[in-house]
N, C-alpha and C. Protein backbone atom coordinates (compact mmCIF):
# COMPACT_ATOMS: atom_id res chain seq x y z
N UNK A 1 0.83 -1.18 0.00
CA UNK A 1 0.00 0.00 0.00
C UNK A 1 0.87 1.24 0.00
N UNK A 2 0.64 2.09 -0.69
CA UNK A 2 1.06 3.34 -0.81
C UNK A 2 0.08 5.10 -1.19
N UNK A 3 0.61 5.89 -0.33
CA UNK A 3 -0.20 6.60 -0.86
C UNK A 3 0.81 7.82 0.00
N UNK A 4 0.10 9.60 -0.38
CA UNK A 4 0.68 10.43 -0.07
C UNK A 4 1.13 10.52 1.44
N UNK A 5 -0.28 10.12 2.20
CA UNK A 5 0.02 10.10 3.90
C UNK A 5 1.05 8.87 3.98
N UNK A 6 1.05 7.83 3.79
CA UNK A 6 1.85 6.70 4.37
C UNK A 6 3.30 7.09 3.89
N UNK A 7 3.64 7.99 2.91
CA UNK A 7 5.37 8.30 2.47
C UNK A 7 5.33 9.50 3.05
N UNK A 8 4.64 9.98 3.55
CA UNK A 8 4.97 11.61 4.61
C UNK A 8 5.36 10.80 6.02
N UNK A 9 4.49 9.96 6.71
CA UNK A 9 4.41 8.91 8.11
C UNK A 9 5.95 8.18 7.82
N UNK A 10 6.16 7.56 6.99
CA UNK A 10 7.34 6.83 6.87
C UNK A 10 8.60 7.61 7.19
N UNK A 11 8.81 9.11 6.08
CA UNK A 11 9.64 9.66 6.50
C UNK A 11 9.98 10.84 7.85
N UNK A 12 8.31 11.13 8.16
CA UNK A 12 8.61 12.04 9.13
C UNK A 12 8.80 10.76 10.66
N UNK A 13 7.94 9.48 10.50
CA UNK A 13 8.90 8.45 11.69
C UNK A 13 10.28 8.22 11.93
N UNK A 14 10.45 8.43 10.61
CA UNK A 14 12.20 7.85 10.92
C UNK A 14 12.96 9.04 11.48
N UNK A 15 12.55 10.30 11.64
CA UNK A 15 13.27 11.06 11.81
C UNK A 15 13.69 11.00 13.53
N UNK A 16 14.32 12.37 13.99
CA UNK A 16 15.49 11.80 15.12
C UNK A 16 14.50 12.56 16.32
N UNK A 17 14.03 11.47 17.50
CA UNK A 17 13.12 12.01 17.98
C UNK A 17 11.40 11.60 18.19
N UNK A 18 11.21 11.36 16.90
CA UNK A 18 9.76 11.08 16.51
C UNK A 18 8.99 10.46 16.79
N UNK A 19 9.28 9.06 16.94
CA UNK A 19 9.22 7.41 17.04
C UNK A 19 8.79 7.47 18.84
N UNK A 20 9.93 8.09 19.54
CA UNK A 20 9.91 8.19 20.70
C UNK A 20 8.58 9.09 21.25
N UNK A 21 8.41 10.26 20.92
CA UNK A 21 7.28 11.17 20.98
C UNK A 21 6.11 10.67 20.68
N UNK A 22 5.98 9.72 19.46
CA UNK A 22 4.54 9.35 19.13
C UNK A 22 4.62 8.01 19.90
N UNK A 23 5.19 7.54 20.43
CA UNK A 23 5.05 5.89 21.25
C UNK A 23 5.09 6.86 23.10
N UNK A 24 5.60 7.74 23.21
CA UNK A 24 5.21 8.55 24.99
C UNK A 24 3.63 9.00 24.72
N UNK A 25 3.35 9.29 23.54
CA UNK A 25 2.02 10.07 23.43
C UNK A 25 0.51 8.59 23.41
N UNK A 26 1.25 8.14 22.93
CA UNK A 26 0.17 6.56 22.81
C UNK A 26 0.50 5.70 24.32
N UNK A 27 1.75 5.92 24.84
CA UNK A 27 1.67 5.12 26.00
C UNK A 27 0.69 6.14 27.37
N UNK A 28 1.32 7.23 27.24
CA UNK A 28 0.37 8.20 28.14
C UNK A 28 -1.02 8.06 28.41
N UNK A 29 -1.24 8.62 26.71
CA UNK A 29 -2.92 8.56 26.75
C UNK A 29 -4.15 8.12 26.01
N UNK A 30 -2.82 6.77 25.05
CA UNK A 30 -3.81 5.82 24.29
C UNK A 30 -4.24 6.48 23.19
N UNK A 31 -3.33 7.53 22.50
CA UNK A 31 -3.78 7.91 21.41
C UNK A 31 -3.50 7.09 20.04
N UNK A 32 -4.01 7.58 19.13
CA UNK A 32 -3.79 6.68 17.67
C UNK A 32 -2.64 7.22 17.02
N UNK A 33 -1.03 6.81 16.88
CA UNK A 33 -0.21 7.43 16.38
C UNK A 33 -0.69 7.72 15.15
N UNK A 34 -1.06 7.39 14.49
CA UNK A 34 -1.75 7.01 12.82
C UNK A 34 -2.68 8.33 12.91
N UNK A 35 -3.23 8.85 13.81
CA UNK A 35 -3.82 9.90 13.81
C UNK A 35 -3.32 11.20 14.08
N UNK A 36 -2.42 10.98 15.04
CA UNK A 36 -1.29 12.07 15.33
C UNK A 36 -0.89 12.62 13.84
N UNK A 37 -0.09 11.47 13.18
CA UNK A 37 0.46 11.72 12.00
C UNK A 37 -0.21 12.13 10.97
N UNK A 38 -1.55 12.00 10.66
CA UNK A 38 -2.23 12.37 9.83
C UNK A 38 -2.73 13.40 10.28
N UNK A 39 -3.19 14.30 11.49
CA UNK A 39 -3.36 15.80 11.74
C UNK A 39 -1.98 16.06 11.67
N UNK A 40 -0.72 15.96 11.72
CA UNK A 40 0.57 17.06 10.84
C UNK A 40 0.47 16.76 9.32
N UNK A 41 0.23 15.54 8.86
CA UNK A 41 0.20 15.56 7.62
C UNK A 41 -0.69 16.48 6.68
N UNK A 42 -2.26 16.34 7.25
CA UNK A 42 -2.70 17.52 7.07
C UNK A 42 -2.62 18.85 7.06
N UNK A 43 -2.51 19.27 8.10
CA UNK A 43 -1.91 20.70 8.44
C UNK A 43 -0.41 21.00 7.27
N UNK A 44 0.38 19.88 6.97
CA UNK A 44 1.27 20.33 6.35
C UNK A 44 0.95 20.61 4.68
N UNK A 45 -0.29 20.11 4.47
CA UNK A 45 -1.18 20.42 3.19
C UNK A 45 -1.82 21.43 3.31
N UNK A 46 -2.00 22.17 4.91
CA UNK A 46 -3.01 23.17 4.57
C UNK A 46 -4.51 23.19 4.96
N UNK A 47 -4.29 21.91 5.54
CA UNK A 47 -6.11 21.76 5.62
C UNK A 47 -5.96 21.70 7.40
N UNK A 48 -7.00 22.69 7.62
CA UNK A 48 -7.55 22.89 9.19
C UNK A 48 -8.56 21.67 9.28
N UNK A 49 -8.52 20.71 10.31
CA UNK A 49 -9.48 19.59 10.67
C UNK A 49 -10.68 20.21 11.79
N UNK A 50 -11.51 20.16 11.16
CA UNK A 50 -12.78 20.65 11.81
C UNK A 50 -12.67 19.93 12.98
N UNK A 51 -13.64 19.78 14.27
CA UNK A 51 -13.74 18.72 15.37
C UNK A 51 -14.86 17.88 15.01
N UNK A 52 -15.26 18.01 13.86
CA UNK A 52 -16.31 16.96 13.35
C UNK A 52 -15.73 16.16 12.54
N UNK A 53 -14.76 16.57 11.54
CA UNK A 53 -13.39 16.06 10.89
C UNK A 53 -13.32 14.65 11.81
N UNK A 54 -12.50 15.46 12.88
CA UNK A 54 -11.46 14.59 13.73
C UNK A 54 -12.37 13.47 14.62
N UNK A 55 -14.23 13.66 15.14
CA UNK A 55 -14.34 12.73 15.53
C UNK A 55 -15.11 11.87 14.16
N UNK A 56 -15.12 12.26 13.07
CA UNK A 56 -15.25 10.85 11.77
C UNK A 56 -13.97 10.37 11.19
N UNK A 57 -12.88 10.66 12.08
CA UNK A 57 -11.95 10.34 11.48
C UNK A 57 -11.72 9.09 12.62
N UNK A 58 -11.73 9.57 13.79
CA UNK A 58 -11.47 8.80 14.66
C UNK A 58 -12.56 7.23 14.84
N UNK A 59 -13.74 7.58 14.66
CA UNK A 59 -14.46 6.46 14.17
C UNK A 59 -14.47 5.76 12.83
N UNK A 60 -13.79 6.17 12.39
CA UNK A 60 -13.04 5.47 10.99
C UNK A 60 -12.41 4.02 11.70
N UNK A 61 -11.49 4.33 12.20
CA UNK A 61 -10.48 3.58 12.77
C UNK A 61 -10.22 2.86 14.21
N UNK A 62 -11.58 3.55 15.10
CA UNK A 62 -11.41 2.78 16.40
C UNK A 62 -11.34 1.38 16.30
N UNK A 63 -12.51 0.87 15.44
CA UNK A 63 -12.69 -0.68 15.69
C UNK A 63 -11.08 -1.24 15.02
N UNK A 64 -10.57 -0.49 14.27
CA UNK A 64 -9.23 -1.76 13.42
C UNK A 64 -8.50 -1.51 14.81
N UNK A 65 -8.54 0.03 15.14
CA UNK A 65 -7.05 0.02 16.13
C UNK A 65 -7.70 -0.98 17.50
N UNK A 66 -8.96 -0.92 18.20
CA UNK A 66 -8.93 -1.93 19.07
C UNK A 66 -9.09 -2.91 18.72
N UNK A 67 -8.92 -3.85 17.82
CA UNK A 67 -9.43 -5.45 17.46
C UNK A 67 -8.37 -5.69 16.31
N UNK A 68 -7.45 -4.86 15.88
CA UNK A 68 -6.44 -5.56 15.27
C UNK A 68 -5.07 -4.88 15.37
N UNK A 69 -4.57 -3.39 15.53
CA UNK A 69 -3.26 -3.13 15.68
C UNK A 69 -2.85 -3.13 17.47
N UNK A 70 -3.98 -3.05 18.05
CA UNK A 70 -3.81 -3.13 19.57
C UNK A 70 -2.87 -4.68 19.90
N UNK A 71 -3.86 -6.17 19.31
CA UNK A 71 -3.79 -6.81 19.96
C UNK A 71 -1.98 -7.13 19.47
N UNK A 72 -2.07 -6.86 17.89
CA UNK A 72 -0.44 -6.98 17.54
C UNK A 72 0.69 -6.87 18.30
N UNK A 73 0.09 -5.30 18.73
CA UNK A 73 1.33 -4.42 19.73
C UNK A 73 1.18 -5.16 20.87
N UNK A 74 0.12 -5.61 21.11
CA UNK A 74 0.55 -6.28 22.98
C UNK A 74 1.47 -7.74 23.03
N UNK A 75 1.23 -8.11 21.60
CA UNK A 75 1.93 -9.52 21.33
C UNK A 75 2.94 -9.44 20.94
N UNK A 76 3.40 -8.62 20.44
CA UNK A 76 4.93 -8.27 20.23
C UNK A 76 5.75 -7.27 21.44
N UNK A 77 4.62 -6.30 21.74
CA UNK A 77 5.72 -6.28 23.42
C UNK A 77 5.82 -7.34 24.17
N UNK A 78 5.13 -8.27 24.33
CA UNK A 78 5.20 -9.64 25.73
C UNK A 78 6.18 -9.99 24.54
N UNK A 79 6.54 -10.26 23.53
CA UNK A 79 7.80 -11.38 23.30
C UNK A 79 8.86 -10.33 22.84
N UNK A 80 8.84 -9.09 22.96
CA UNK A 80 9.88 -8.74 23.40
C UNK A 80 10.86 -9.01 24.70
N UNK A 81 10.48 -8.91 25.69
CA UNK A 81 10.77 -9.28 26.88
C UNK A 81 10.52 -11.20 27.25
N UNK A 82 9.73 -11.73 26.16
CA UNK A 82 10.12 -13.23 26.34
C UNK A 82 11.49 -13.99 26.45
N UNK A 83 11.24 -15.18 27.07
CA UNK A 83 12.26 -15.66 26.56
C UNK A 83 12.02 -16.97 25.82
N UNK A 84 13.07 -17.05 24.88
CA UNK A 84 13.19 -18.71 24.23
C UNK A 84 12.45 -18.32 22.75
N UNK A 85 12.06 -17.39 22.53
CA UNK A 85 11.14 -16.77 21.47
C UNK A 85 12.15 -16.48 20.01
N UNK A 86 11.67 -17.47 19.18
CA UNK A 86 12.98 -17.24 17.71
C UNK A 86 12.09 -15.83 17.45
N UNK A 87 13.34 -14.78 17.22
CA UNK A 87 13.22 -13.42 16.60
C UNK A 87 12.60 -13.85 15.15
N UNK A 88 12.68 -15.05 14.32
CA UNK A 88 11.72 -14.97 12.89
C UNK A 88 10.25 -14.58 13.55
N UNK A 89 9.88 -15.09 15.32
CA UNK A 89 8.54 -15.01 15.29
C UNK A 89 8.11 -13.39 15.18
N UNK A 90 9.28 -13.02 15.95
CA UNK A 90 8.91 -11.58 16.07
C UNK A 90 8.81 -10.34 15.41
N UNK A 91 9.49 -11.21 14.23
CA UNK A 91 10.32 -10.24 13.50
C UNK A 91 8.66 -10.13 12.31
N UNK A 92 7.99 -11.43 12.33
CA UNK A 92 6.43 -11.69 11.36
C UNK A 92 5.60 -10.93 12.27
N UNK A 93 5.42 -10.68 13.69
CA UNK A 93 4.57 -10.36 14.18
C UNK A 93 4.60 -8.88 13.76
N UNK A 94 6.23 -8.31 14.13
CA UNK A 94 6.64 -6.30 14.07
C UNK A 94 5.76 -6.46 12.69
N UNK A 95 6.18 -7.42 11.50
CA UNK A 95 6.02 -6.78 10.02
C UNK A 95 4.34 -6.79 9.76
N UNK A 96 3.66 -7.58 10.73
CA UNK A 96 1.71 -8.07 10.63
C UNK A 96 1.44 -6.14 11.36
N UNK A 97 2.30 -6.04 12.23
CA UNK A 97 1.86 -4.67 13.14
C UNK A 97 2.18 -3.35 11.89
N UNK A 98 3.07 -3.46 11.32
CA UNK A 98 3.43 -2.78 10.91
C UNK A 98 2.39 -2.35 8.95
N UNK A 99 2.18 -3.51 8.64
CA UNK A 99 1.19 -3.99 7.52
C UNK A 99 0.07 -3.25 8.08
N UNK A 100 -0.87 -3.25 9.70
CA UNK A 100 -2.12 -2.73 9.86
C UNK A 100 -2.20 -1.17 10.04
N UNK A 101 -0.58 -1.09 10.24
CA UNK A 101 -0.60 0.71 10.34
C UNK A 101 -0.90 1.13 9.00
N UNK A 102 -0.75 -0.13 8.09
CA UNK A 102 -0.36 0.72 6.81
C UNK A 102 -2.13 0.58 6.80
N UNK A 103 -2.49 -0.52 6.70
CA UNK A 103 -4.28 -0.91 6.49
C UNK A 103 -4.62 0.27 7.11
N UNK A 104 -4.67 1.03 8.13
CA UNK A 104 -5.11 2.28 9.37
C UNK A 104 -5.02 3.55 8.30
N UNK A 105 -3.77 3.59 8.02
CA UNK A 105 -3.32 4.71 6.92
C UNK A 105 -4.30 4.97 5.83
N UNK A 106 -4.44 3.90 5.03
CA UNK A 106 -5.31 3.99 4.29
C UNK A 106 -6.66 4.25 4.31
N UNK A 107 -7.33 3.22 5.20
CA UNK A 107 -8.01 3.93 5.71
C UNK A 107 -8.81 5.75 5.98
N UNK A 108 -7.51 6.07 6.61
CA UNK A 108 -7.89 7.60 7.18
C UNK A 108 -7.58 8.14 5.78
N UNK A 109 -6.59 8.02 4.53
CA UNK A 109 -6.54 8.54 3.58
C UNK A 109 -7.67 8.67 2.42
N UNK A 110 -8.28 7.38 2.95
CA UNK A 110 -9.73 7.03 1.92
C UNK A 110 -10.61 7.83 2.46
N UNK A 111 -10.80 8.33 3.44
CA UNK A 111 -12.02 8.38 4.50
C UNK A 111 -11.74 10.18 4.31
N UNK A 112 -10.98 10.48 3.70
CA UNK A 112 -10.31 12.14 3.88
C UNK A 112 -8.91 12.80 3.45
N UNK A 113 -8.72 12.69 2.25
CA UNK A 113 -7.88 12.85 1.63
C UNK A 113 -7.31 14.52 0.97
N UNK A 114 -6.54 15.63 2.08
CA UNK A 114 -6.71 16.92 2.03
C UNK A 114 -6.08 16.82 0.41
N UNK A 115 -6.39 18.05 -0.26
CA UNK A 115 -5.55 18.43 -1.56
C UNK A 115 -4.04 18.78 -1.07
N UNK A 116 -3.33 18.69 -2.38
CA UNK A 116 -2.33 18.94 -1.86
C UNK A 116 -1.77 20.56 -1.70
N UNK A 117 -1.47 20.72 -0.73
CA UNK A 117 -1.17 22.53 -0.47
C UNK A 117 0.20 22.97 0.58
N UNK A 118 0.65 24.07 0.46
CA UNK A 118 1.10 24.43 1.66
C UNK A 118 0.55 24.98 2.63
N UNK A 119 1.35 24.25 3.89
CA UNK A 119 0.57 24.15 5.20
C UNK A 119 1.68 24.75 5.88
N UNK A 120 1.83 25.40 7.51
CA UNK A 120 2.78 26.19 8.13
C UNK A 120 2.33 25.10 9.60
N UNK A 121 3.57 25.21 10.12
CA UNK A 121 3.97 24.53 11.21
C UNK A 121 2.95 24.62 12.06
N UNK A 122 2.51 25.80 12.49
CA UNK A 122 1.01 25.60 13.07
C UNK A 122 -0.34 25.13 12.64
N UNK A 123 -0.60 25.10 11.24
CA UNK A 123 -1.55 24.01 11.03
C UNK A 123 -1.49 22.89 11.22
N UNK A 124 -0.01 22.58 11.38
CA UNK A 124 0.35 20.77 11.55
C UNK A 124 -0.09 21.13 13.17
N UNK A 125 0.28 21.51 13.78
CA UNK A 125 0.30 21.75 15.07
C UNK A 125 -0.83 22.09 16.03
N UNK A 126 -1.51 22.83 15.41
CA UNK A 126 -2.97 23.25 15.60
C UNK A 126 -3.83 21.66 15.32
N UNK A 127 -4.01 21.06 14.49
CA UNK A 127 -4.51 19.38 14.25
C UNK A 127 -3.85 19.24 14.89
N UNK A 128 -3.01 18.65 15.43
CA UNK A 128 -2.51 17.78 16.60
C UNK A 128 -3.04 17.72 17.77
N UNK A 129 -2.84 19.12 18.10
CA UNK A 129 -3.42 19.39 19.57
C UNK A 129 -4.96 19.28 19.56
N UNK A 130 -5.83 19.71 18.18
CA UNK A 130 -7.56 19.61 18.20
C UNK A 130 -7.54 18.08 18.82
N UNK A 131 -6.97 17.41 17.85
CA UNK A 131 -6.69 16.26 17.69
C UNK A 131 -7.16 15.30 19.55
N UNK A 132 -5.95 15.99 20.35
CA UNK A 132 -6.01 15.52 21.83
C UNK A 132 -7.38 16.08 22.30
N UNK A 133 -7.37 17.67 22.12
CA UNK A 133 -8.77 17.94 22.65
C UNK A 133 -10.21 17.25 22.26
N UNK A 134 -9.99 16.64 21.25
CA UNK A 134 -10.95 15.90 20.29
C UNK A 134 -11.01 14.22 21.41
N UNK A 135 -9.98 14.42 22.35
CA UNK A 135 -9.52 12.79 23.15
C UNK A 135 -9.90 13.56 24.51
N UNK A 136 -10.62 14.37 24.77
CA UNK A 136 -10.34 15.24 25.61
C UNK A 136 -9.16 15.30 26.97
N UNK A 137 -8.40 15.64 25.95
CA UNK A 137 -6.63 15.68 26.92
C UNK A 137 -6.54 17.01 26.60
N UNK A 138 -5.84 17.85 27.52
CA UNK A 138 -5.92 18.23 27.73
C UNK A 138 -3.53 18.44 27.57
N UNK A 139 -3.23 18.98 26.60
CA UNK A 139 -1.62 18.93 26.43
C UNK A 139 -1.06 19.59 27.98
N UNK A 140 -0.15 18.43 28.75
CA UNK A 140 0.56 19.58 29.40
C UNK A 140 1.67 19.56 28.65
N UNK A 141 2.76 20.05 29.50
CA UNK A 141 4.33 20.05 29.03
C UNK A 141 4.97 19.11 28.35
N UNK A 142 4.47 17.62 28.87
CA UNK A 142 5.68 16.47 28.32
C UNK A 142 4.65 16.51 26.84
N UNK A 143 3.27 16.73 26.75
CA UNK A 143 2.82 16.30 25.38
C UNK A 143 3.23 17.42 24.46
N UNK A 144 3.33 18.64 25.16
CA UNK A 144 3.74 19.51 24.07
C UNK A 144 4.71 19.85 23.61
N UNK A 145 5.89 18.95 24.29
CA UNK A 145 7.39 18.63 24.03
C UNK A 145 7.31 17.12 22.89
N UNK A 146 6.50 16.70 23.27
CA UNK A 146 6.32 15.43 22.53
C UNK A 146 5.67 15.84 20.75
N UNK A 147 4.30 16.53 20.99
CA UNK A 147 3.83 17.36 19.85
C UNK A 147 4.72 18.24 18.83
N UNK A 148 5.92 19.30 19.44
CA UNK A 148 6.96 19.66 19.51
C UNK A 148 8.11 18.86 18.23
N UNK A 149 8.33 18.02 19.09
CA UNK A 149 9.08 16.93 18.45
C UNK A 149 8.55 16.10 16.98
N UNK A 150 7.38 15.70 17.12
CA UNK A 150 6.76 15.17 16.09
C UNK A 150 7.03 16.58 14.55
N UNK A 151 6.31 17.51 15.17
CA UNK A 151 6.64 18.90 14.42
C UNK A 151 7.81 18.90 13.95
N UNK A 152 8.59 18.99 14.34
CA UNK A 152 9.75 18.84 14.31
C UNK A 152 10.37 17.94 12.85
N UNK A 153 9.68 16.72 13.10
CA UNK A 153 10.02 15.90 12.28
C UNK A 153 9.24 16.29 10.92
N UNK A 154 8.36 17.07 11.07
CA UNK A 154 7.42 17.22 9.64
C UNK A 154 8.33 18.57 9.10
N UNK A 155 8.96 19.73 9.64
CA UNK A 155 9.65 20.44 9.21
C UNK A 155 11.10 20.17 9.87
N UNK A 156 11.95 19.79 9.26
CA UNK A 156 13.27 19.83 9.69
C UNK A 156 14.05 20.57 10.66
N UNK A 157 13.99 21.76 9.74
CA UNK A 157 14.63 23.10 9.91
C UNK A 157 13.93 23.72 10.91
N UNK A 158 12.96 23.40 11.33
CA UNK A 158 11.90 24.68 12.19
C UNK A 158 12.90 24.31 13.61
N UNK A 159 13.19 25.84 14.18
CA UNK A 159 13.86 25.63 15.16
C UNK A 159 13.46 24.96 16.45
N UNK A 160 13.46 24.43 17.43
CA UNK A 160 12.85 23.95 18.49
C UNK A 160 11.94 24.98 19.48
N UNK A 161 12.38 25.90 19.82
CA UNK A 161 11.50 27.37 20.13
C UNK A 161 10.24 27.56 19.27
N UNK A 162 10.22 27.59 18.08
CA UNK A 162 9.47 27.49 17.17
C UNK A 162 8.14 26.72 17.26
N UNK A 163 9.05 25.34 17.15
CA UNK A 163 7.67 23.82 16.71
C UNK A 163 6.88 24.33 17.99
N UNK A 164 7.48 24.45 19.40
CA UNK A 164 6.91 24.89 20.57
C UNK A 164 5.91 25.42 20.52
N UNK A 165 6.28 27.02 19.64
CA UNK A 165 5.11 28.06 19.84
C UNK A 165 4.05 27.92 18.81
N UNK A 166 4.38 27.01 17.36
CA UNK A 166 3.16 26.08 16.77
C UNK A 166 2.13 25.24 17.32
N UNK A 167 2.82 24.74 18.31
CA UNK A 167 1.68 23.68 19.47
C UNK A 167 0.90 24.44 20.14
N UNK A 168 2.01 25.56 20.71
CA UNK A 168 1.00 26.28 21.78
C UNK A 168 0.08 27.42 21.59
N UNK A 169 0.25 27.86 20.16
CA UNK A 169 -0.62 28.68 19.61
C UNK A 169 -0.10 30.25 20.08
C-alpha cells in the first residue's frame, strides 16, 4: 500500500526524535499514532481539521485500532521481553503490526484525503493538539514537548522554540 500520507508517516517516523514522541504520546494517553500523524500531515497540506473532521476520522479507525493493531502491539511487546522466542517469530509479528498501520493509513486517507497545499507549522500543530482535545486531553508540558518533536520531524529546519510556539498557539 502506498499513498501520499503513508510516504509523509514513513519519512517524518524515521526522523530523530519522533518514534519516541509518538510511542510517549500513545503510552500516556492511548492515542492513535496514525492519527497524530495524519493531523501534521494535514496541516502540512493546509487543511484545518474541523472537530467533526477529527471525531469521523477517529471512528473510521477505532474498531481496526482496538481489534487488530492493539492486539499486535501487545503480542509483540510480551515477546519482546520473552524468553526462548525465535526473533523470525517476532520479527512476522513487528512486520503483521506494521502492515495494519499501513491498512489504518489507508483507511484515514480514503475516508479524507486533504488536496495537496502548503501548510505552516502551526496548522500541523494546531490538528494535533484539536486532535487531543478531540480525546479530551488536555496537552501539558511532556505532550507539548512530545507534539513539539513530532513537528519537528514534519519540518526539519523549524527551530525547536518554534515547533513549541506552533503547538501552543
Amino acid at each position: 500500500m502506498s499513498n501520499p500520507f503513508w510516504e509523509f508517516s514513513l519519512g517524518v517516523y524515521d526522523r530523530e526524535d519522533v518514534a519516541a514522541a509518538c510511542l510517549a504520546l500513545q503510552d500516556r494517553h492511548g492515542v492513535d499514532v496514525n492519527l497524530v500523524l495524519y493531523c501534521a500531515w494535514a496541516g502540512s497540506r493546509g487543511r484545518i481539521l474541523a472537530l467533526a473532521e477529527l471525531i469521523s476520522l477517529m471512528s473510521v479507525t477505532r474498531s481496526w485500532q482496538a481489534d487488530v493493531i492493539g492486539p499486535l502491539r501487545t503480542v509483540r511487546r510480551h515477546l519482546k521481553s520473552a524468553r526462548a522466542v525465535p526473533e523470525q517469530l517476532r520479527a512476522r509479528i513487528k512486520a503483521a503490526e506494521l502492515e495494519a498501520e499501513a491498512v489504518e493509513q489507508q483507511m484515514l486517507y480514503d475516508a479524507l484525503a486533504p488536496d495537496a497545499g502548503q501548510g505552516t507549522p502551526a496548522d500541523a500543530g494546531g490538528n494535533m493538539v484539536a486532535y487531543l482535545e478531540a480525546r479530551d486531553i488536555t496537552p501539558d508540558a511532556a505532550d507539548v514537548a512530545d507534539l513539539a518533536a513530532i513537528l519537528r520531524g514534519c519540518y526539519p529546519d523549524l527551530p525547536p522554540l518554534q515547533a513549541v510556539w506552533a503547538v501552543t498557539g
